[in-house]
C-alpha atoms as a PDB file:
ATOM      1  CA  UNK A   1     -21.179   3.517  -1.252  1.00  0.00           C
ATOM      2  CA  UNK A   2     -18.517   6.416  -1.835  1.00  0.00           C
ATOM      3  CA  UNK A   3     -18.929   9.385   0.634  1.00  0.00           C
ATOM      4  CA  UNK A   4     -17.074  12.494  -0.876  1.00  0.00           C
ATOM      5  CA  UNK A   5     -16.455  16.017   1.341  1.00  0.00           C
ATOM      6  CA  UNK A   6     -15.811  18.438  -1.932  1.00  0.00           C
ATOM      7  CA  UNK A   7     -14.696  21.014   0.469  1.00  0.00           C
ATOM      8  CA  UNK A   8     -11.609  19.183   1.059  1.00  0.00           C
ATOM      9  CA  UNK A   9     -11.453  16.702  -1.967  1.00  0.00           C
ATOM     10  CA  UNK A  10     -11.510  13.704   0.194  1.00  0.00           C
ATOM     11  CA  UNK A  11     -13.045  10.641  -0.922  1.00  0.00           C
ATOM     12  CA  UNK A  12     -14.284   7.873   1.385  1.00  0.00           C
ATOM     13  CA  UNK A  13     -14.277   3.919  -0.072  1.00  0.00           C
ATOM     14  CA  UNK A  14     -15.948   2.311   2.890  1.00  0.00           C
ATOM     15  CA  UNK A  15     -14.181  -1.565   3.516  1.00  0.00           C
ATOM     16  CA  UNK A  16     -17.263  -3.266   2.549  1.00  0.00           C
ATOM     17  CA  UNK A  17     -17.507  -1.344  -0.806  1.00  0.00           C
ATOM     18  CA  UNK A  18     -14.494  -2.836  -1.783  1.00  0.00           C
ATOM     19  CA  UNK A  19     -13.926  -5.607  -4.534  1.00  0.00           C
ATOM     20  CA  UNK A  20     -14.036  -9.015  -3.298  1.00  0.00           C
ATOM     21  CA  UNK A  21     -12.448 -12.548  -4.245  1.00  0.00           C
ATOM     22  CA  UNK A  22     -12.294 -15.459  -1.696  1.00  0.00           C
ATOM     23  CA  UNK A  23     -10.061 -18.492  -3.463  1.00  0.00           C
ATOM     24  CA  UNK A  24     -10.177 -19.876  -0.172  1.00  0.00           C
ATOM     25  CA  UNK A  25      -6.444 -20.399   0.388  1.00  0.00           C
ATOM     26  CA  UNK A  26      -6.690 -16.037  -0.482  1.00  0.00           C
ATOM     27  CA  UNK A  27      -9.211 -13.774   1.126  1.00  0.00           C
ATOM     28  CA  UNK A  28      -8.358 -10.572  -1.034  1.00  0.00           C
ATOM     29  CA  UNK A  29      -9.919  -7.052  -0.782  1.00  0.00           C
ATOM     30  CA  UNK A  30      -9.602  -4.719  -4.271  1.00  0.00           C
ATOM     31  CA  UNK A  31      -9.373  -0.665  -3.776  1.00  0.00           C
ATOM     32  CA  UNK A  32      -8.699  -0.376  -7.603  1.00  0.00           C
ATOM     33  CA  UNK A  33     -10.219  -3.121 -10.558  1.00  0.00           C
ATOM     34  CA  UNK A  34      -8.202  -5.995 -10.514  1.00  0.00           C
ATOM     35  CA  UNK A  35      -8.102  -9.797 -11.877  1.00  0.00           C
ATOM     36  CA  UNK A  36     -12.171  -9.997 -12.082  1.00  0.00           C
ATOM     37  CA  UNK A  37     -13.013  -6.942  -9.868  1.00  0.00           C
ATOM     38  CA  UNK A  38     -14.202  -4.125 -12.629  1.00  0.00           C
ATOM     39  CA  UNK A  39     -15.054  -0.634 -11.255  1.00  0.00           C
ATOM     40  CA  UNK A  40     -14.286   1.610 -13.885  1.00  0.00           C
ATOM     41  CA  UNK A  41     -14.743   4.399 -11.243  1.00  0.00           C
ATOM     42  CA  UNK A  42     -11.853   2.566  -9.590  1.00  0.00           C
ATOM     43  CA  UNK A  43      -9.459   1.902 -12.305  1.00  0.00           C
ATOM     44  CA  UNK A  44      -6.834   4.249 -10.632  1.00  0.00           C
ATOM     45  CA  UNK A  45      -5.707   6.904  -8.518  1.00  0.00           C
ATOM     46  CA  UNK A  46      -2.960   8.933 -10.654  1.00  0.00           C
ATOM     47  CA  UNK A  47      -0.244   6.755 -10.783  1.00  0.00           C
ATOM     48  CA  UNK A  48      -1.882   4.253  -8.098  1.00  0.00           C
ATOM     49  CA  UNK A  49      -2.569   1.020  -9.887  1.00  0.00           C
ATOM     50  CA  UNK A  50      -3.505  -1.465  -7.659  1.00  0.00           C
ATOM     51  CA  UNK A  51      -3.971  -1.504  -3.577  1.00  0.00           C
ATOM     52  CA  UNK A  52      -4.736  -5.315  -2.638  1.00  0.00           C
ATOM     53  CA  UNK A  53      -5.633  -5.923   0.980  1.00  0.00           C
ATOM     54  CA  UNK A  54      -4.878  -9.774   1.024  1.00  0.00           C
ATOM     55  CA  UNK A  55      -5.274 -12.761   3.791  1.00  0.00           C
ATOM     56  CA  UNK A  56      -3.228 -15.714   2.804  1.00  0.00           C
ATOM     57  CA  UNK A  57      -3.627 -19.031   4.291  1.00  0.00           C
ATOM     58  CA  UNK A  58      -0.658 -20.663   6.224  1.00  0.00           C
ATOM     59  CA  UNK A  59       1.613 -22.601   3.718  1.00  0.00           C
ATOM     60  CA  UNK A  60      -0.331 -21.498   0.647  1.00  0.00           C
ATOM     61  CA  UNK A  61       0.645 -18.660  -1.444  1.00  0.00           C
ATOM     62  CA  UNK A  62       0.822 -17.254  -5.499  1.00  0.00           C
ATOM     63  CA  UNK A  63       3.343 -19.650  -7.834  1.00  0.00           C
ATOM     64  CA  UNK A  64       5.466 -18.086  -9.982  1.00  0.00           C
ATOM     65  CA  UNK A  65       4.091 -15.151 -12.174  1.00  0.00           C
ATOM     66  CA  UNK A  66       5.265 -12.453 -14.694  1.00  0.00           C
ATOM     67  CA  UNK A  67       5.406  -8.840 -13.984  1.00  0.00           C
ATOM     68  CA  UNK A  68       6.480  -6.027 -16.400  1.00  0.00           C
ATOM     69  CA  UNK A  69       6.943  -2.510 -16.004  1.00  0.00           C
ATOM     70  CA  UNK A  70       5.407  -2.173 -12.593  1.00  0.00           C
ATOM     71  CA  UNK A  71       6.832  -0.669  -9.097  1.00  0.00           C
ATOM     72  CA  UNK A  72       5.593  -3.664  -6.598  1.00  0.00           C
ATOM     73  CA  UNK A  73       5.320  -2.718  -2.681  1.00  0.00           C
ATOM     74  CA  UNK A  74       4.364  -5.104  -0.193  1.00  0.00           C
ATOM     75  CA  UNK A  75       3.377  -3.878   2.946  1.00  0.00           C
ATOM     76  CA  UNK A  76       3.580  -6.713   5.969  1.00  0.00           C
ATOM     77  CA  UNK A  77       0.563  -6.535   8.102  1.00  0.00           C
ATOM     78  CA  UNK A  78       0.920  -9.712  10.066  1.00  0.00           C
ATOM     79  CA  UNK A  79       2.876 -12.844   9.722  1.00  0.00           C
ATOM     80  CA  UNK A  80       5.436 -12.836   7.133  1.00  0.00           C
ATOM     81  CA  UNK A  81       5.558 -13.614   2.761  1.00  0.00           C
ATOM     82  CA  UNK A  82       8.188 -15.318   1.740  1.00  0.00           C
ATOM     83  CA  UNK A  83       9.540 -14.138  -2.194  1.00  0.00           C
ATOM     84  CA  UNK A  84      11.464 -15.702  -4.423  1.00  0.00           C
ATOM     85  CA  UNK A  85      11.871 -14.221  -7.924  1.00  0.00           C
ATOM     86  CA  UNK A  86      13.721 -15.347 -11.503  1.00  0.00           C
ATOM     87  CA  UNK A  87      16.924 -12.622 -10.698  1.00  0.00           C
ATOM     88  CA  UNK A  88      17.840 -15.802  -7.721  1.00  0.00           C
ATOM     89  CA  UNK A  89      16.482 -13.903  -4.920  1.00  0.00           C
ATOM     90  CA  UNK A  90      14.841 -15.163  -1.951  1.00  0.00           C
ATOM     91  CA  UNK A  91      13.720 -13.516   0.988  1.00  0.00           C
ATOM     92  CA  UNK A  92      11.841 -13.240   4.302  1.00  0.00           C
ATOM     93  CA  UNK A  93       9.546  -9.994   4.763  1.00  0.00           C
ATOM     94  CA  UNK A  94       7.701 -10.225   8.373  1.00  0.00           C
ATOM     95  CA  UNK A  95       4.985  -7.597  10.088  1.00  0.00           C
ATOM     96  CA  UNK A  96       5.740  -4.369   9.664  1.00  0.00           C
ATOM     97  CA  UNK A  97       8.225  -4.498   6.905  1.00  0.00           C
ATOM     98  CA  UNK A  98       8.710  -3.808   3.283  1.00  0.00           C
ATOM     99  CA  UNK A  99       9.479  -5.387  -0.128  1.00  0.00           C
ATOM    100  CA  UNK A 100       9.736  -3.404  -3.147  1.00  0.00           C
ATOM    101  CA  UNK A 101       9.643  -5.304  -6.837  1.00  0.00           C
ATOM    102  CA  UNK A 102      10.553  -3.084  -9.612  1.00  0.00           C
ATOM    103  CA  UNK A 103       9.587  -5.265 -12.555  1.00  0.00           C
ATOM    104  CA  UNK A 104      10.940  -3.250 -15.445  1.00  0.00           C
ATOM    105  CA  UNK A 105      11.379  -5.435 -18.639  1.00  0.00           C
ATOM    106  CA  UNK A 106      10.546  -8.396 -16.997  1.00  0.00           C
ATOM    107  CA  UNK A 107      10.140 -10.688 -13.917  1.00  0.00           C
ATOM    108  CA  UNK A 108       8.749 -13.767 -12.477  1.00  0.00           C
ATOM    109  CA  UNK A 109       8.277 -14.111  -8.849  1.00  0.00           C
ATOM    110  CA  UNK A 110       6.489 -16.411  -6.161  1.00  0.00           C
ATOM    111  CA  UNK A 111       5.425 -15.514  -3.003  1.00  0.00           C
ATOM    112  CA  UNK A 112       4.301 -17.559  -0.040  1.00  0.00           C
ATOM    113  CA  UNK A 113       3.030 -18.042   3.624  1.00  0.00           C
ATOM    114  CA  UNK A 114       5.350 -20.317   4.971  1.00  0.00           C
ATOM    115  CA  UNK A 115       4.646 -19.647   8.602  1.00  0.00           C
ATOM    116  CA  UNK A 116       1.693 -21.415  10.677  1.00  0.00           C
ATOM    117  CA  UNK A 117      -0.272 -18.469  10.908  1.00  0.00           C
ATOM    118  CA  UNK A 118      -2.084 -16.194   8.057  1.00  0.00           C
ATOM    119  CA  UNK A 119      -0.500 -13.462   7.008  1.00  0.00           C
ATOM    120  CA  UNK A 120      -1.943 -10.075   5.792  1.00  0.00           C
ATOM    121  CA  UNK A 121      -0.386  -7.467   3.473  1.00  0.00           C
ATOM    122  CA  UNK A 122      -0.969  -4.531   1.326  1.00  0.00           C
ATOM    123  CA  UNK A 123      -0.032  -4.950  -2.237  1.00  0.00           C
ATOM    124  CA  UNK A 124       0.485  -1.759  -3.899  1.00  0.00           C
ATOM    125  CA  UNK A 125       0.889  -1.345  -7.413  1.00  0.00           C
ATOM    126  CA  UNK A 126       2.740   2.252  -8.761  1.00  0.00           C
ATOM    127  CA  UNK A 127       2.944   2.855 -12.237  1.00  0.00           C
ATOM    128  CA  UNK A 128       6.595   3.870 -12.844  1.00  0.00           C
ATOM    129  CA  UNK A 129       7.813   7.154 -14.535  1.00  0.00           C
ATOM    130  CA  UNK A 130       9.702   5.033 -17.696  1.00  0.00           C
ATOM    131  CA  UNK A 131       9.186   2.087 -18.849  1.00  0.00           C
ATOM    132  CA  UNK A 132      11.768  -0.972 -19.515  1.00  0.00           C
ATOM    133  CA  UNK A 133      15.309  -0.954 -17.426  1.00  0.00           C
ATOM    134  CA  UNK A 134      16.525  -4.082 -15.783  1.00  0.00           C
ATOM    135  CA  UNK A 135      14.525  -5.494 -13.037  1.00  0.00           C
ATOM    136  CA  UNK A 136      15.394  -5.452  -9.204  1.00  0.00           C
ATOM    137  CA  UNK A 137      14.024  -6.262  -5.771  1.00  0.00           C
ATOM    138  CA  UNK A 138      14.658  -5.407  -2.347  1.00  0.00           C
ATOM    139  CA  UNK A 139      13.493  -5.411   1.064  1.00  0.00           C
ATOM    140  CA  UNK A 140      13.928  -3.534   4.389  1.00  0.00           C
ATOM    141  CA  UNK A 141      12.717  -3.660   8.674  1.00  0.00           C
ATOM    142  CA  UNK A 142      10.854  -0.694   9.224  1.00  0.00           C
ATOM    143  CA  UNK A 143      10.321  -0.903  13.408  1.00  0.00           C
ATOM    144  CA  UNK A 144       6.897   0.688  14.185  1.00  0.00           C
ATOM    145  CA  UNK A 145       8.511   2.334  17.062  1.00  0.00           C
ATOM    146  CA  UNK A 146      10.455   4.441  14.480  1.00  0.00           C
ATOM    147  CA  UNK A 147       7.196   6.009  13.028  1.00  0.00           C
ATOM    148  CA  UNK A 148       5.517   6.664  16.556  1.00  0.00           C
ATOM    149  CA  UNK A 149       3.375   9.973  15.891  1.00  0.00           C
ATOM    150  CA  UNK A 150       4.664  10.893  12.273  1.00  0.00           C
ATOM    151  CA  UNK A 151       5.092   9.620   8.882  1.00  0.00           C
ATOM    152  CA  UNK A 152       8.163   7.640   7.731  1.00  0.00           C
ATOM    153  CA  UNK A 153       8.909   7.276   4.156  1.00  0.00           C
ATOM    154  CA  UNK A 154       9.681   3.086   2.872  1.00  0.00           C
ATOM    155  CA  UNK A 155       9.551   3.336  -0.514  1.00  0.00           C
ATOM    156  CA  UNK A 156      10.668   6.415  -2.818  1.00  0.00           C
ATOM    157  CA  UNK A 157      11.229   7.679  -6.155  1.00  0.00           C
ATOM    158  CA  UNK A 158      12.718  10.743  -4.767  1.00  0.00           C
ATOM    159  CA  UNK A 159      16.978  10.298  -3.957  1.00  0.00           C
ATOM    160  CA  UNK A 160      16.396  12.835  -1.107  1.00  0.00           C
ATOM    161  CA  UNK A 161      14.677   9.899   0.953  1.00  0.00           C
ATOM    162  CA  UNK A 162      18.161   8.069   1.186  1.00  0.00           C
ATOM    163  CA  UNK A 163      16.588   5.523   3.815  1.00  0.00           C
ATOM    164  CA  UNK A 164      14.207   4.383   1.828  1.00  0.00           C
ATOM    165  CA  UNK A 165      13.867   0.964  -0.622  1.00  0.00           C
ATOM    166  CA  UNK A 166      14.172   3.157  -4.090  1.00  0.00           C
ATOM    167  CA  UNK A 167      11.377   2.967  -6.403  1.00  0.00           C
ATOM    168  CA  UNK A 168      10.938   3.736 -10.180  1.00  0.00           C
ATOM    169  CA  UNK A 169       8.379   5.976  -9.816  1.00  0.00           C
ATOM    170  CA  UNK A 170       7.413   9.800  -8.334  1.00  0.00           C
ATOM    171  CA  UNK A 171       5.863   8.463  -5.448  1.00  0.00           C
ATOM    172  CA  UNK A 172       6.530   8.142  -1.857  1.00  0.00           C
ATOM    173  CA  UNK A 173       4.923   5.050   0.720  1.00  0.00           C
ATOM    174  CA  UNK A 174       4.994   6.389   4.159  1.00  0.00           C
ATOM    175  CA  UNK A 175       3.323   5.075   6.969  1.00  0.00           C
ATOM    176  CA  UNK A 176       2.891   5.896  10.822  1.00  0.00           C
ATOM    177  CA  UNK A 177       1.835   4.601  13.878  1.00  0.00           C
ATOM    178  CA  UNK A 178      -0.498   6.905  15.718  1.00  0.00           C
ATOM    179  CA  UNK A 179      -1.972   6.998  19.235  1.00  0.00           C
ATOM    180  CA  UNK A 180      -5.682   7.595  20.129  1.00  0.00           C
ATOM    181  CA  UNK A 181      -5.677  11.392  20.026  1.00  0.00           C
ATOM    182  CA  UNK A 182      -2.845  12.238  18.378  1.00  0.00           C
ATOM    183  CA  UNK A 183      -3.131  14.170  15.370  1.00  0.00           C
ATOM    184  CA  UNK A 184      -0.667  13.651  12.012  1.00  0.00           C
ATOM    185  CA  UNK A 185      -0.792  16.545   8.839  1.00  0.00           C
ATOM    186  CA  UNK A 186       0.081  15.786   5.053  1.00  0.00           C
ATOM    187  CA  UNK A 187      -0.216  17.857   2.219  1.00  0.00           C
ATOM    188  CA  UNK A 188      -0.959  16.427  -1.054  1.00  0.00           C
ATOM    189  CA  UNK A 189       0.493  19.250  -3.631  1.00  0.00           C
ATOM    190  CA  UNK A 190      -0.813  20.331  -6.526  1.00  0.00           C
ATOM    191  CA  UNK A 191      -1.634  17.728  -9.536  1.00  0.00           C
ATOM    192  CA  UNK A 192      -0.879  15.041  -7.173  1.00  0.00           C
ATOM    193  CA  UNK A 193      -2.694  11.818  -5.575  1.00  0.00           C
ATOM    194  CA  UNK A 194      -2.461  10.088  -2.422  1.00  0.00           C
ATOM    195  CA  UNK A 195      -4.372   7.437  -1.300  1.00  0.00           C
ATOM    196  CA  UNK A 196      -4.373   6.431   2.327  1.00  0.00           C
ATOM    197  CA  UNK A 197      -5.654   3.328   4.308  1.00  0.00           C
ATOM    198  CA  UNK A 198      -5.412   2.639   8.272  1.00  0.00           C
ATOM    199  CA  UNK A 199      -4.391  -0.982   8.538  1.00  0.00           C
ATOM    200  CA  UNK A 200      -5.547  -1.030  12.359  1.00  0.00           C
ATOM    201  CA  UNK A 201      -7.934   1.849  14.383  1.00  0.00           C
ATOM    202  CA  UNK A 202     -10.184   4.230  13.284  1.00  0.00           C
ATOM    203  CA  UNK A 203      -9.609   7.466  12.282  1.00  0.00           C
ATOM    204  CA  UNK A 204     -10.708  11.111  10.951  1.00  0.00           C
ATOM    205  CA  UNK A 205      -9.576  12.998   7.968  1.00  0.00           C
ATOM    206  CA  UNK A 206     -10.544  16.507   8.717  1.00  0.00           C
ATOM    207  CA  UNK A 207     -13.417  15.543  10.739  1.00  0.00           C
ATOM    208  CA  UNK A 208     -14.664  12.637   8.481  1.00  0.00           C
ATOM    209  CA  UNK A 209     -14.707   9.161  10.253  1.00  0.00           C
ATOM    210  CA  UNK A 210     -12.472   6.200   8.012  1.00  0.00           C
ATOM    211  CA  UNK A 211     -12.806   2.923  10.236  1.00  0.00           C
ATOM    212  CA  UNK A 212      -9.806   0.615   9.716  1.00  0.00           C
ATOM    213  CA  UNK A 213      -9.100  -0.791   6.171  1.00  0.00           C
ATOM    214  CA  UNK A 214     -11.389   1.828   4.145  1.00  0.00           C
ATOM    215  CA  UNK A 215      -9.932   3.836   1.331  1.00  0.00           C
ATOM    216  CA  UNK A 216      -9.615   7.510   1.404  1.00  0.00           C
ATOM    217  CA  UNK A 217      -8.709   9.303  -1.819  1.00  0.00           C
ATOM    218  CA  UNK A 218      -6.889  12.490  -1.198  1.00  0.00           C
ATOM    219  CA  UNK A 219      -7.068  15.349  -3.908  1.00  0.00           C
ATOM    220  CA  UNK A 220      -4.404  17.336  -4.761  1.00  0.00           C
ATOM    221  CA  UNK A 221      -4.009  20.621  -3.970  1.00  0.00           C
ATOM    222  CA  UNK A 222      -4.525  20.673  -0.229  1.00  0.00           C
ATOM    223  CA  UNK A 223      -3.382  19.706   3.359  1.00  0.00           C
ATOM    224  CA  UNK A 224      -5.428  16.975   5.481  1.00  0.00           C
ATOM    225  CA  UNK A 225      -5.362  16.559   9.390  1.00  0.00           C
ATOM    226  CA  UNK A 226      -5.416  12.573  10.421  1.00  0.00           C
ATOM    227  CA  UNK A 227      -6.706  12.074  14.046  1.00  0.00           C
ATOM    228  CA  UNK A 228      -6.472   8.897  15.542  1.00  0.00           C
ATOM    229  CA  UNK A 229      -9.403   7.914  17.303  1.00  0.00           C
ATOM    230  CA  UNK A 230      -8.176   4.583  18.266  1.00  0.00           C
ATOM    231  CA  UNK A 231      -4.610   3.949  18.110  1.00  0.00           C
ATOM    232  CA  UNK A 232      -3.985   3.444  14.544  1.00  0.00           C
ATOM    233  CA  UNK A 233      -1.362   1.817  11.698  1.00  0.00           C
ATOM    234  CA  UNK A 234      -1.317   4.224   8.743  1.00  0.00           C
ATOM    235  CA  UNK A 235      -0.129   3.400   5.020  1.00  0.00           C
ATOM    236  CA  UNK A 236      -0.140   6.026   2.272  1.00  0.00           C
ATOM    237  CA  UNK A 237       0.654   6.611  -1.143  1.00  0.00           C
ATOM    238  CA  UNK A 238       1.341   9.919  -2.673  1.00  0.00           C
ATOM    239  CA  UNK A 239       2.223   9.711  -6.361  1.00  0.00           C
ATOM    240  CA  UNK A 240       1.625  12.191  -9.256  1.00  0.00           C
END
């Protein structure tokens, strides 16, 4: 089920319409194809690649894998992922923080749940402007507190967003924590994408309801009003 409102260009990818793989030790949740997921409706979102809502089991976790030519954001939900990647680096993200992978020519990594509880994430793929360049990761707090009633930028391709982990790509990841009532804007400029999921609470997108963890698929070419209607953790992507 897809609900579209062609006034506004806004397109609606309901949770349970999502792509689904349970390995057991991974509960994972597909907005775009992926691994054995195929939509080809859903291959991508401009430069939007991948969105992976993922559960991961305490002490379980992916071994080490190859990446190439891909921007990499994870998005901490709950718990924490520890990564450790073939450039020697190791390190902690926990809830509410940000890693950033840019995998350039080439990378392995490994990333576990080392702590007792699960831990939940968004995995965002962004195709990058170039290809090749050496590979780097990095990985930043981002206290909720900070992005109270507006949107504050984690990951960017822009060097105007000086606080952000830098990206390889024309993209921004903001994200905002919203009371029930309050009201957020963003406009999505011409030729551009951005994709938008609330982590926790319900909300409307110019009147249309999203409940937490569906998709909404933003058009270019116009300016959205988000209302919480239950206080509400917001992650979006806009990219070209």
């Amino acid at each position: 089920m897809t609900d579209t409102n062609t006034m506004t260009k806004i397109e609606r990818r309901p949770f349970a319409s999502l792509g689904h793989a349970d390995h057991g030790w991974l509960d994972a949740r597909h907005h775009f194809s992926f691994a054995d997921y195929y939509d080809p409706q859903r291959m991508s979102w401009g430069a939007i690649r991948v969105w992976n809502d993922d559960k991961i089991a305490p002490n379980s976790g992916f071994p080490a894998h190859p990446h190439k030519d891909m921007e990499i954001i994870t998005y901490v939900r709950t718990g924490a992922i520890t990564h450790q990647d073939s450039m020697g680096n190791k390190g902690r993200t926990a809830a509410g923080d940000v890693q950033v992978m840019s995998a350039g020519t080439g990378v392995r990594h490994a990333e576990f749940n080392l702590e007792a509880e699960p831990t939940t994430l968004f995995q965002i793929w962004i195709e990058p402007t170039r290809t090749g360049g050496a590979p780097s990761w990095g990985a930043k707090p981002f206290p909720k507190g900070d992005r109270s009633g507006k949107f504050v930028t984690l990951a960017s391709g822009f060097a105007e967003d000086a606080d952000a982990l830098p990206i390889r790509a024309d993209a921004r990841v903001m994200a905002a924590t919203v009371a029930a009532g309050e009201t957020l804007t963003h406009t999505v400029g011409e030729g551009r994408h951005a994709y938008l999921v609330s982590a926790t609470g319900a909300i409307e997108i110019d009147g249309q309801r999203f409940d937490a963890r569906d998709g909404a698929a933003l058009s270019g070419g116009q300016t959205v009003t988000i209302t919480a209607l239950e206080d509400a953790e917001i992650v979006l992507v806009d990219a070209d």
